[in-house]
N, C-alpha and C. Protein backbone atom coordinates (compact mmCIF):
# COMPACT_ATOMS: atom_id res chain seq x y z
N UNK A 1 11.11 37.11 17.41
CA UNK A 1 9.91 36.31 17.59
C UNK A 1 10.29 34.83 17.56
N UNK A 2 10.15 34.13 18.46
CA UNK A 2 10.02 32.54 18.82
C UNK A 2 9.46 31.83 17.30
N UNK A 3 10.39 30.46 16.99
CA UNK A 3 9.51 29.97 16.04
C UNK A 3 8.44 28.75 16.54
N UNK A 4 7.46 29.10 16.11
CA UNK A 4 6.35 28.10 16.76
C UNK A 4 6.78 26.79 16.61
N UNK A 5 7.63 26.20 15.14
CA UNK A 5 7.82 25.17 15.39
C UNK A 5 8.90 24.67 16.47
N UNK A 6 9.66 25.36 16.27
CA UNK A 6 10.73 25.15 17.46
C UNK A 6 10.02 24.86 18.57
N UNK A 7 9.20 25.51 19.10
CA UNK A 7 8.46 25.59 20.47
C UNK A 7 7.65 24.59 20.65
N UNK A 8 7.15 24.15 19.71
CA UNK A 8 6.39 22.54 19.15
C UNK A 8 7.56 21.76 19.64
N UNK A 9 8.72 21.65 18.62
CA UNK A 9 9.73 20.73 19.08
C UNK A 9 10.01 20.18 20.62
N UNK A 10 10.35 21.52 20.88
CA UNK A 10 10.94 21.43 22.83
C UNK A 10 9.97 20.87 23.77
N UNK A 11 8.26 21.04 23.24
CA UNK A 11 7.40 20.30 23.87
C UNK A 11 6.91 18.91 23.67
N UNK A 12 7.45 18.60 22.69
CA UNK A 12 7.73 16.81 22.36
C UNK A 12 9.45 16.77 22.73
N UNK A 13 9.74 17.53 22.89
CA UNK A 13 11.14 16.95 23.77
C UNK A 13 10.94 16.80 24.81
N UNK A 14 9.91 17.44 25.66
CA UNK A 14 9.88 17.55 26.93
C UNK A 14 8.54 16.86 27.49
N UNK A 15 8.19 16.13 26.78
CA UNK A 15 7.30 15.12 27.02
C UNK A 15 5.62 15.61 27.22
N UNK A 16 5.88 16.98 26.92
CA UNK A 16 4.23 17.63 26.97
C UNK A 16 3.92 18.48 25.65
N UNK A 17 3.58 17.49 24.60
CA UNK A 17 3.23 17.98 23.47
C UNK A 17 2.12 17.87 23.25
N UNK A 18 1.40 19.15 22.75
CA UNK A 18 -0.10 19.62 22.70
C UNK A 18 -0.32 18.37 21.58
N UNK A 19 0.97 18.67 20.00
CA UNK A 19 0.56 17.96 19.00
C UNK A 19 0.70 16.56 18.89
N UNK A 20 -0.01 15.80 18.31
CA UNK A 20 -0.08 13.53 18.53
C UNK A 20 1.50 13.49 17.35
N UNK A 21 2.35 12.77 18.43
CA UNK A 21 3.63 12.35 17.63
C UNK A 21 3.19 11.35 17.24
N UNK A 22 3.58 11.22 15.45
CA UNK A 22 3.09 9.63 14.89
C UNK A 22 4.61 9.22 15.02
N UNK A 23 5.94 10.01 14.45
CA UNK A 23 7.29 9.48 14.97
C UNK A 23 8.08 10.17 14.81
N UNK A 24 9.56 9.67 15.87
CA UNK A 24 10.51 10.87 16.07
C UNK A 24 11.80 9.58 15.41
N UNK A 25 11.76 10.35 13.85
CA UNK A 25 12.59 9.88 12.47
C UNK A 25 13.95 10.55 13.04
N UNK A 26 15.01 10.25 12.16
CA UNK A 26 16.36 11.27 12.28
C UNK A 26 16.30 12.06 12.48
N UNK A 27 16.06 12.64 11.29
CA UNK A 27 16.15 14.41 11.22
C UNK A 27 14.88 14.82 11.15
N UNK A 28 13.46 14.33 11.24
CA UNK A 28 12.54 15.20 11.59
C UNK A 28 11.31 14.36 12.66
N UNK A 29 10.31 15.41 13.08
CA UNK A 29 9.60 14.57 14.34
C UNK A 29 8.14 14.79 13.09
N UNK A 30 7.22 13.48 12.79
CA UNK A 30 6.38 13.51 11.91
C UNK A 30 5.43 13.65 13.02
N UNK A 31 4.47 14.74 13.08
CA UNK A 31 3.02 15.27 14.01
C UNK A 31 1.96 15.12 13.07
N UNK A 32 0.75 14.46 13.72
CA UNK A 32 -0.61 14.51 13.27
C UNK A 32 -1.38 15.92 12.90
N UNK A 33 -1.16 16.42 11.43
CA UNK A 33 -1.45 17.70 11.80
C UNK A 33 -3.16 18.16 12.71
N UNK A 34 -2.41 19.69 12.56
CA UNK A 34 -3.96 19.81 13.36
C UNK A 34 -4.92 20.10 12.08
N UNK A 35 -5.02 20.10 10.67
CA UNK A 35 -6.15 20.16 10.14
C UNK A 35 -6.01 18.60 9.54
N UNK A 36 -7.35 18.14 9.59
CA UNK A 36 -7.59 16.82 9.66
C UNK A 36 -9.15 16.77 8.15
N UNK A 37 -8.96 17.98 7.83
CA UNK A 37 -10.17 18.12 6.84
C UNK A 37 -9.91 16.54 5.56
N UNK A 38 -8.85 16.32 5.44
CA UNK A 38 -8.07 15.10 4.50
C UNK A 38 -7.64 14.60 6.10
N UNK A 39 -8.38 13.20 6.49
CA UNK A 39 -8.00 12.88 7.23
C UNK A 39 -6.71 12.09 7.22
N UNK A 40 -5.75 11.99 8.01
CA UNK A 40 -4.17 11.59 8.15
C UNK A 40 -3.04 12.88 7.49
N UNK A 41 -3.80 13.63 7.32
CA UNK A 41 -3.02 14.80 7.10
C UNK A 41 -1.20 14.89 7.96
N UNK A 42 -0.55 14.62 7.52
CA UNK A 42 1.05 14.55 8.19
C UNK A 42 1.67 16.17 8.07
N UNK A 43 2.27 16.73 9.34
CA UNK A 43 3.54 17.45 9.33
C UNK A 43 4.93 16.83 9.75
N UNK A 44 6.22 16.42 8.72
CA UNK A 44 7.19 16.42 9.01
C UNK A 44 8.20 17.39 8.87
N UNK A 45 8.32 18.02 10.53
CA UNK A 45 9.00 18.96 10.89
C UNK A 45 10.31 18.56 10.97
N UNK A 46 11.36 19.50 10.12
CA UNK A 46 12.83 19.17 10.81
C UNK A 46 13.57 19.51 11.68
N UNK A 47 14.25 18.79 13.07
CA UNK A 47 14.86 19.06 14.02
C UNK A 47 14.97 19.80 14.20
N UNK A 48 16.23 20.44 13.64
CA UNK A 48 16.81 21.65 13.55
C UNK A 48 16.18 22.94 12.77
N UNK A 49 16.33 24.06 13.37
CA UNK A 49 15.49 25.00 13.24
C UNK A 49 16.78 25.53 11.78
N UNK A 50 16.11 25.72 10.03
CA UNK A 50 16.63 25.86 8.58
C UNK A 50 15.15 26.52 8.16
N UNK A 51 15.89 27.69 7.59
CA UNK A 51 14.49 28.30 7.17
C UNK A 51 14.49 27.97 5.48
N UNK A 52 15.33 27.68 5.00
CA UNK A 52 15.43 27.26 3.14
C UNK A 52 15.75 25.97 3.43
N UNK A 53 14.64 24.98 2.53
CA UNK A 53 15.97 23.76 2.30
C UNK A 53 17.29 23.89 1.43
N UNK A 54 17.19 25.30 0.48
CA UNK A 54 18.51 25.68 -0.52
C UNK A 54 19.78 25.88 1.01
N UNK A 55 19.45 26.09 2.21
CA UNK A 55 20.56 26.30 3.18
C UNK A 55 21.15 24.34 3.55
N UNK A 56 20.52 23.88 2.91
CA UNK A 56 20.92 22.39 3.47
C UNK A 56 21.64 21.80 2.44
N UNK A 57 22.47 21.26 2.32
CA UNK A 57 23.18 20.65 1.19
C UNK A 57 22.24 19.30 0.81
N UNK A 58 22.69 19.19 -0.71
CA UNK A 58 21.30 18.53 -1.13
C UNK A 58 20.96 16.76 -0.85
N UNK A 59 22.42 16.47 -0.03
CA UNK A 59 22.45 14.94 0.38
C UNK A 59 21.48 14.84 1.59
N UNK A 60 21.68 16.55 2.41
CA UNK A 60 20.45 16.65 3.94
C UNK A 60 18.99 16.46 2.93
N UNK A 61 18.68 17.28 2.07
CA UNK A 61 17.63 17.81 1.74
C UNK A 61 17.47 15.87 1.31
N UNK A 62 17.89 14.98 0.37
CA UNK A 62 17.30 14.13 -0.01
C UNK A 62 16.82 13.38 1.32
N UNK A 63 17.79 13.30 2.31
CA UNK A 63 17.70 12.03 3.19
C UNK A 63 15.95 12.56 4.05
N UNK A 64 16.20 13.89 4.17
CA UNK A 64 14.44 14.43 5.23
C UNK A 64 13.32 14.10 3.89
N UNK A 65 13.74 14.18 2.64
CA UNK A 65 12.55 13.64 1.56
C UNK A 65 12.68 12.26 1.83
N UNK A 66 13.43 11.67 1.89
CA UNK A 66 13.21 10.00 2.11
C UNK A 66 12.22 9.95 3.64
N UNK A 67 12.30 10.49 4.73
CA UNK A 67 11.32 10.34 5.60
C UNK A 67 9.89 10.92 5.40
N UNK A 68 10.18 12.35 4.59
CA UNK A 68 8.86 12.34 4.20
C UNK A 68 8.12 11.41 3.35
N UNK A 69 9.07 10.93 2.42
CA UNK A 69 8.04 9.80 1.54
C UNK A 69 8.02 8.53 2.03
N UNK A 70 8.44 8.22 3.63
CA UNK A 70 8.35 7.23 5.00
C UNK A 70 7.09 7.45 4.98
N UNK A 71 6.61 8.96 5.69
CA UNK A 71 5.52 9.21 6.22
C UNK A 71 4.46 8.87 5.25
N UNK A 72 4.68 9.35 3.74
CA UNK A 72 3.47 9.13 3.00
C UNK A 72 3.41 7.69 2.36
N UNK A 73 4.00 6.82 2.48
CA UNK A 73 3.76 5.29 2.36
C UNK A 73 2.93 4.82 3.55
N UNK A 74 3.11 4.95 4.52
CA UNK A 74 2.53 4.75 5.72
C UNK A 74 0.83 5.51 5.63
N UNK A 75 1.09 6.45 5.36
CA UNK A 75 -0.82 7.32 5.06
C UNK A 75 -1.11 6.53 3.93
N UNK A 76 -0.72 6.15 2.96
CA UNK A 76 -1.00 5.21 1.90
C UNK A 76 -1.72 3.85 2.14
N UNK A 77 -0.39 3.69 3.25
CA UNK A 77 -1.16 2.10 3.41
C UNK A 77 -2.21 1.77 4.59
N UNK A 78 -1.83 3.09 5.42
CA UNK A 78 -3.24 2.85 6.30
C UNK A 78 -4.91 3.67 5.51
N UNK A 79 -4.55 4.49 4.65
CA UNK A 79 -6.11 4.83 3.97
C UNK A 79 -6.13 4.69 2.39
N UNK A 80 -5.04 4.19 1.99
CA UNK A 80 -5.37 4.36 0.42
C UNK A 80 -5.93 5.42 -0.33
N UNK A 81 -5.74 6.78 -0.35
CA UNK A 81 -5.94 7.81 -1.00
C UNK A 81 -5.66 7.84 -2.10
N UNK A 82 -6.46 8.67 -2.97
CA UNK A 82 -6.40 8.62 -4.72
C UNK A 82 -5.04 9.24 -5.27
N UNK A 83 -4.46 10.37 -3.75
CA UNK A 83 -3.57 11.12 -4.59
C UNK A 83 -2.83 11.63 -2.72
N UNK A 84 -1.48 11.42 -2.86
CA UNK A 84 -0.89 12.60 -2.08
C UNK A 84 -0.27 14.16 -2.19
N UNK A 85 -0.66 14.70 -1.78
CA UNK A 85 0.19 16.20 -1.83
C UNK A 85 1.24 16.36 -1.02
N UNK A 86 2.54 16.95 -1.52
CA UNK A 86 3.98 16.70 -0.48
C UNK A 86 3.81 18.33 -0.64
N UNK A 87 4.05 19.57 0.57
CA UNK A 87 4.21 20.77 0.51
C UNK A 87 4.83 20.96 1.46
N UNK A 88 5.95 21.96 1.18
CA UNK A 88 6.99 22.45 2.09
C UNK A 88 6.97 24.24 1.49
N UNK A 89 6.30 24.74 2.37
CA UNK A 89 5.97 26.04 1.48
C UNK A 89 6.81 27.36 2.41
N UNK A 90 6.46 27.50 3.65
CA UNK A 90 7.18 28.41 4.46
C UNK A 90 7.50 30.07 4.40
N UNK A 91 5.85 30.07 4.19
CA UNK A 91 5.42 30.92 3.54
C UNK A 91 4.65 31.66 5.46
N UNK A 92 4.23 30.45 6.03
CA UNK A 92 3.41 31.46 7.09
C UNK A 92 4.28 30.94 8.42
N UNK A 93 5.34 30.08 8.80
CA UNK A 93 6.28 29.51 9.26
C UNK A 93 7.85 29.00 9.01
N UNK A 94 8.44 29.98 9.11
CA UNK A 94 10.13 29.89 8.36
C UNK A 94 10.60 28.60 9.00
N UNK A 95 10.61 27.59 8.89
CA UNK A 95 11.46 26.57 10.08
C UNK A 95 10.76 25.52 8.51
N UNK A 96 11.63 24.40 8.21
CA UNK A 96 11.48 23.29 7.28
C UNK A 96 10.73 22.66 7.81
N UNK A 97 9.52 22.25 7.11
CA UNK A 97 8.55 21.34 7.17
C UNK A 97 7.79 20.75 6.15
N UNK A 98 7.61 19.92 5.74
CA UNK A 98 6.67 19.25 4.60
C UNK A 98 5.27 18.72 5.30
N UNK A 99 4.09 19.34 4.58
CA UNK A 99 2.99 18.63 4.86
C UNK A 99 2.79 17.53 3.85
N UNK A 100 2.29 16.69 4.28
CA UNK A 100 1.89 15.09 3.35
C UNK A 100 0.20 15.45 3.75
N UNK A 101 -0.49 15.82 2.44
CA UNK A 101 -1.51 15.30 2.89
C UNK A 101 -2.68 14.74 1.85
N UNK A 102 -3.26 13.46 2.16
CA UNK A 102 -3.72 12.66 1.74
C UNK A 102 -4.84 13.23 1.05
N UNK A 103 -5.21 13.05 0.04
CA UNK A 103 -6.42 13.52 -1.35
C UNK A 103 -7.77 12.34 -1.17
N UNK A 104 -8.31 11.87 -0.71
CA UNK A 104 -9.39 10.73 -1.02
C UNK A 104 -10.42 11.51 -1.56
N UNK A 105 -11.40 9.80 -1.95
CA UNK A 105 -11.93 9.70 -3.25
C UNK A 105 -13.06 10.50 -2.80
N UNK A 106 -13.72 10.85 -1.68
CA UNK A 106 -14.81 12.07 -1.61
C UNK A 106 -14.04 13.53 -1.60
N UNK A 107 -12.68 13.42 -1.61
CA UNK A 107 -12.33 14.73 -1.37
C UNK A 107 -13.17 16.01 -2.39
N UNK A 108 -13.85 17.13 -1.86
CA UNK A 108 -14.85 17.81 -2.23
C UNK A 108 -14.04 18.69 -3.55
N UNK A 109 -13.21 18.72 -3.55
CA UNK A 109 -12.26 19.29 -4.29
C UNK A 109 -11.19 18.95 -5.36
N UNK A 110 -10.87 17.59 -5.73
CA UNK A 110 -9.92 17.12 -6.01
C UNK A 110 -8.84 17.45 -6.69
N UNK A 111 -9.50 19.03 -7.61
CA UNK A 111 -7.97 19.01 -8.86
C UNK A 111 -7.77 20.40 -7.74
N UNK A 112 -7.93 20.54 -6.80
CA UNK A 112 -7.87 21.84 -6.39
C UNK A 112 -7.24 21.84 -4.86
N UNK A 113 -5.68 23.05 -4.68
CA UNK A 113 -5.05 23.00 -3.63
C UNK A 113 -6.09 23.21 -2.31
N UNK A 114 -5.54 22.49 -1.01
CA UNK A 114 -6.34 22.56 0.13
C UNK A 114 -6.72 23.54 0.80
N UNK A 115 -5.58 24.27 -0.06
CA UNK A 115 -5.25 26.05 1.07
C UNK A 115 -6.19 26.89 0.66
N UNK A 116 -7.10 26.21 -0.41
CA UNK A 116 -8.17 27.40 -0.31
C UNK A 116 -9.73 27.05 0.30
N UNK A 117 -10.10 26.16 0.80
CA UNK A 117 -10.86 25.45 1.35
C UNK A 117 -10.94 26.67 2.57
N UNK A 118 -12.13 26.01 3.13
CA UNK A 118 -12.94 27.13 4.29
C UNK A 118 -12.05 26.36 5.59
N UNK A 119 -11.84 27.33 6.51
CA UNK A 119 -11.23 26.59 7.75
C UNK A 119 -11.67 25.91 8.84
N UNK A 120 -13.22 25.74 8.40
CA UNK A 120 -13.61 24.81 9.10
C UNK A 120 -13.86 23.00 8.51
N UNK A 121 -13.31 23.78 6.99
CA UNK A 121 -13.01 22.18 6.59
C UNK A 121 -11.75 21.91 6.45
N UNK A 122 -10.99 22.79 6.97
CA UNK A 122 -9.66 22.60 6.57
C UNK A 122 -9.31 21.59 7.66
N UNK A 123 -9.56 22.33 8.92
CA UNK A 123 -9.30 22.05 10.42
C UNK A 123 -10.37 20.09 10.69
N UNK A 124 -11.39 20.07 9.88
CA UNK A 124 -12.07 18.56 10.38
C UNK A 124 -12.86 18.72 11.25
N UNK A 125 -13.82 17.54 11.58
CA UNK A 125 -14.42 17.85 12.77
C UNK A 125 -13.86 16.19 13.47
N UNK A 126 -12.68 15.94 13.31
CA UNK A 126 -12.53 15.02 14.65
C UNK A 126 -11.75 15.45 16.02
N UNK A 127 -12.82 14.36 16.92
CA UNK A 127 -13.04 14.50 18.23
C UNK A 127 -11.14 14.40 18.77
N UNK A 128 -10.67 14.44 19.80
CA UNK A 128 -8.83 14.69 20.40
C UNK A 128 -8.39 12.99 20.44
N UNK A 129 -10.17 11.58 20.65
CA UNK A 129 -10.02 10.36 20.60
C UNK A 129 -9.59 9.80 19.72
N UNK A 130 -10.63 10.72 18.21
CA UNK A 130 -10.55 9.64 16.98
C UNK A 130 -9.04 10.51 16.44
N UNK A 131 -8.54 11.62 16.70
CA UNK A 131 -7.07 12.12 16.47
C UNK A 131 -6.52 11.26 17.35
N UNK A 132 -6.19 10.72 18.18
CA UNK A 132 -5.44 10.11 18.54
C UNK A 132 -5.25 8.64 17.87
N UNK A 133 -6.20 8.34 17.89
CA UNK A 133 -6.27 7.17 16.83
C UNK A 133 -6.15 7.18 15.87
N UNK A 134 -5.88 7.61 15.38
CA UNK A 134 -5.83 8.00 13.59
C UNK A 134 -3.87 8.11 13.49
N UNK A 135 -3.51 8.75 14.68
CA UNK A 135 -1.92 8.95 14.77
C UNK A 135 -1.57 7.93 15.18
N UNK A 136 -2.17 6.77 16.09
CA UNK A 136 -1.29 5.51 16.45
C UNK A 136 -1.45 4.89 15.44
N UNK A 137 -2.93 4.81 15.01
CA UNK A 137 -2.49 3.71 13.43
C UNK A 137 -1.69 4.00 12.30
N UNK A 138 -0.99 5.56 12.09
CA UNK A 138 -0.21 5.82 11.48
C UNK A 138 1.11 5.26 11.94
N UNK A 139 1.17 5.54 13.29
CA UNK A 139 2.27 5.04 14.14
C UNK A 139 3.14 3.94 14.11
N UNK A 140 1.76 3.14 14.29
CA UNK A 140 2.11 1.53 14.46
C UNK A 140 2.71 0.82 12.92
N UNK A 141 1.72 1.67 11.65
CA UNK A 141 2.34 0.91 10.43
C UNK A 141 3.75 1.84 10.29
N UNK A 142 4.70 2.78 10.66
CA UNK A 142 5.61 3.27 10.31
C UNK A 142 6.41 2.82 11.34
N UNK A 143 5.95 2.37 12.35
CA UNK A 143 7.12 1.16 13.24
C UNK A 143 7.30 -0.35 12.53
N UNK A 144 6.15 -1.29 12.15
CA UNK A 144 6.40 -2.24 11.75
C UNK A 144 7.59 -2.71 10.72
N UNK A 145 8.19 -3.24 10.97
CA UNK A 145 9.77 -4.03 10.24
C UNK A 145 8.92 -4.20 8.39
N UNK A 146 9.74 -3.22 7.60
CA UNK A 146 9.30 -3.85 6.17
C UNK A 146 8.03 -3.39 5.63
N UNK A 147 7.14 -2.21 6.18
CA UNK A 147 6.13 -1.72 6.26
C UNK A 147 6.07 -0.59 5.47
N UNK A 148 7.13 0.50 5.54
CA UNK A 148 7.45 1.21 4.79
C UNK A 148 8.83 1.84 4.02
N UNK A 149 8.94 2.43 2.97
CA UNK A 149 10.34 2.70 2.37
C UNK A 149 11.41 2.83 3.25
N UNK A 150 12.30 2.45 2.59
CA UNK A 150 13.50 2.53 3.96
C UNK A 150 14.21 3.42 3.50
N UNK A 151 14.04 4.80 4.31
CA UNK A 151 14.60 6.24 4.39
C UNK A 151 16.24 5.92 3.87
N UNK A 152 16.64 5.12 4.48
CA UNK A 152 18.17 4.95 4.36
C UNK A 152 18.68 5.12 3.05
N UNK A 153 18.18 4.73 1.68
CA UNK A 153 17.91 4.62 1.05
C UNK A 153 17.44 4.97 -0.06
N UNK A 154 17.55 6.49 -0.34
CA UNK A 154 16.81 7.57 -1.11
C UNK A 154 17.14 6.89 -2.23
N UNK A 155 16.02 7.54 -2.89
CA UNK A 155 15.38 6.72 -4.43
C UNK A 155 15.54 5.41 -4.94
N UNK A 156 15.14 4.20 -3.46
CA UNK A 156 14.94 2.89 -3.61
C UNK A 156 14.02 2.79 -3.85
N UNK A 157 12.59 3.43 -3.67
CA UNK A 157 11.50 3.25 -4.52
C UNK A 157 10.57 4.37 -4.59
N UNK A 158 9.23 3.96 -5.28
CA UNK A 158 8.43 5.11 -5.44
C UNK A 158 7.04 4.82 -5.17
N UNK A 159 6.46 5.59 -4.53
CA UNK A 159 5.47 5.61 -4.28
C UNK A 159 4.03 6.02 -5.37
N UNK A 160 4.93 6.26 -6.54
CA UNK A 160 3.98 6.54 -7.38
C UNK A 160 2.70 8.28 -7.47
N UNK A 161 3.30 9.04 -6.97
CA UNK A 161 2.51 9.88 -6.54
C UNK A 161 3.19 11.36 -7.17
């Protein structure tokens, strides 16, 4: 069986990706996920198709956490959320991925994981416009020079979370 993310991958390689690229980091491509119920919800998928991060030696495993905690400085500073959640679970998709996703202050739920929420709040109700927008302004602050942690760099700072 094909891994979906892989197949995700090859279609942002190939310039027809269903999912909004916010950015294509080293070692992983960060996508707007598709549930938007916590809006700016992040998937950073890694390149290469690793079904354990225990298969990656732990200098790989820090440097793809330094982009994930890229991605979640950047959701930070474009919405200010009360709380982030970092999950890399791979439980319903074997291929390495961390979701980042942002907790705010109406969140209906707060001491409580997302994964049990109904799927029509999981999923959001924004329109393919205001998703697109929501991924360039993620975009644009994780391009800007000095904007966010510099991956290079694992455990130069903290995000506090």
């Amino acid at each position: 069986m094909p891994c979906p993310l892989c197949e995700t991958l090859a279609r942002v390689r190939n310039g027809v990706a269903t999912a909004a690229v916010v950015a294509d980091l080293d070692l992983t491509v960060v996508l707007l996920g598709e549930n938007q119920g916590c809006p700016g919800w992040c998937v950073a998928v890694l390149k290469e198709h690793v079904e354990h991060l225990a298969h990656m030696p732990i200098v790989r495993q820090a440097a793809v956490f330094a982009e994930v905690a890229r991605t979640a400085a950047a959701i930070r500073s474009v919405f200010g959320p009360v709380r982030i959640n970092y999950e890399c679970l791979g439980n319903q998709v074997a291929h390495v991925h961390w979701h980042v996703i942002p907790r705010h202050a109406d969140d209906p739920q707060p001491s409580q994981p997302v994964w049990g929420w109904p799927s029509e709040r999981l999923r959001g109700d924004m329109d393919p416009a205001a998703r697109a927008d929501l991924a360039d302004r993620i975009a644009r602050f994780m391009r800007a020079p000095g904007s966010c942690l510099d991956a290079s760099i694992p455990g130069s700072s903290d995000d506090g979370t």
